[in-house]
C-alpha atoms as a PDB file:
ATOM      1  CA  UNK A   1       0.000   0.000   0.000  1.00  0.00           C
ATOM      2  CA  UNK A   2       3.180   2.195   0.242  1.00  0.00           C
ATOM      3  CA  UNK A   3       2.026   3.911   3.690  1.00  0.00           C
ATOM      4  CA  UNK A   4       4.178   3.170   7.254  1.00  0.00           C
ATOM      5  CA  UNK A   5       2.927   3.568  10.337  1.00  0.00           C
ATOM      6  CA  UNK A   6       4.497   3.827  13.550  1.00  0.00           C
ATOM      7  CA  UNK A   7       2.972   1.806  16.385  1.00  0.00           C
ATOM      8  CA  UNK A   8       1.632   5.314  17.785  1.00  0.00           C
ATOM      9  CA  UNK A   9       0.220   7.017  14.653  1.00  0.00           C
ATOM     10  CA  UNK A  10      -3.470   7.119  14.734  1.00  0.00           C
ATOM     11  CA  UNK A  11      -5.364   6.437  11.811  1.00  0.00           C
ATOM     12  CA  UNK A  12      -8.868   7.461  11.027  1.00  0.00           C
ATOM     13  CA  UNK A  13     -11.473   5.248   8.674  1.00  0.00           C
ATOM     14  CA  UNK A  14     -14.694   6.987   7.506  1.00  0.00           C
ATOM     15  CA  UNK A  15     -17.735   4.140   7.438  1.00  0.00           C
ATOM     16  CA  UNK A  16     -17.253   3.135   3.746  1.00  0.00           C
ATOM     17  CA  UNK A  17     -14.040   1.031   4.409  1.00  0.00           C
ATOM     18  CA  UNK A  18     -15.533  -0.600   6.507  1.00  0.00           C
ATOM     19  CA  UNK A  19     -18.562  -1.346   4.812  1.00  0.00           C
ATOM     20  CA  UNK A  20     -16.489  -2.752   1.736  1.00  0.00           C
ATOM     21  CA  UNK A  21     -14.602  -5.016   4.047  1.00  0.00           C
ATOM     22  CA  UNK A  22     -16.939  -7.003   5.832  1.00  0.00           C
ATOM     23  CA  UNK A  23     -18.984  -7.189   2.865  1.00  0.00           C
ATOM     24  CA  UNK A  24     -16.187  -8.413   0.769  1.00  0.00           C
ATOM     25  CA  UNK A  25     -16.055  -5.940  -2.140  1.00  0.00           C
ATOM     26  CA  UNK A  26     -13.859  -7.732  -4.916  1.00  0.00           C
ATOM     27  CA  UNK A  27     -12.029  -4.358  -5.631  1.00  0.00           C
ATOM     28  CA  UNK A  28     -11.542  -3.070  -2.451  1.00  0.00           C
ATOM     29  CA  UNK A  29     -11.337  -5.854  -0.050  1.00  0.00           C
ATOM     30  CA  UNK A  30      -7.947  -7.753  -0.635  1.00  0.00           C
ATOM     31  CA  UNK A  31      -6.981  -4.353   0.413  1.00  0.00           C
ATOM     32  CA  UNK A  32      -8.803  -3.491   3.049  1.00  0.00           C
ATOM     33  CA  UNK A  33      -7.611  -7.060   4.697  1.00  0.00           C
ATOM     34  CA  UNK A  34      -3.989  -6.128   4.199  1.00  0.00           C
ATOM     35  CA  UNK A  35      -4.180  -2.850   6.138  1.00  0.00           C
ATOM     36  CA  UNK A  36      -6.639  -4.139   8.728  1.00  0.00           C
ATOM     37  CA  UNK A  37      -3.889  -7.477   9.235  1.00  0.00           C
ATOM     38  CA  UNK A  38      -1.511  -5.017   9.328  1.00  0.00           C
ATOM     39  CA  UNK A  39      -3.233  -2.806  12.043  1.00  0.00           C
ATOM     40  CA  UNK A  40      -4.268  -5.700  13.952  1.00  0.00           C
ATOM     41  CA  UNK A  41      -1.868  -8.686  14.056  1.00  0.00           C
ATOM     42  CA  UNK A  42      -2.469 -10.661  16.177  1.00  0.00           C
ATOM     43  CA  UNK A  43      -6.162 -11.421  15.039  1.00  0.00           C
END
């Protein structure tokens, strides 16, 4: 995705990313689930 974040940065998400993820948007969800596994881990 070519952005870096630092473990402090904050990042704000309006709704439509989220909408797109969970439901599964072919052109926007492969993605979405690399920045959210990115953000979160250990999930």
């Amino acid at each position: 995705m070519g952005l870096e974040l630092k473990s402090d940065d904050i990042v704000f998400l309006d709704t439509a990313p989220f909408i797109y993820f969970f439901e599964k948007h072919p052109k926007y969800f492969p993605k979405l689930e690399t920045m959210f596994g990115r953000l979160y881990p250990d999930q």
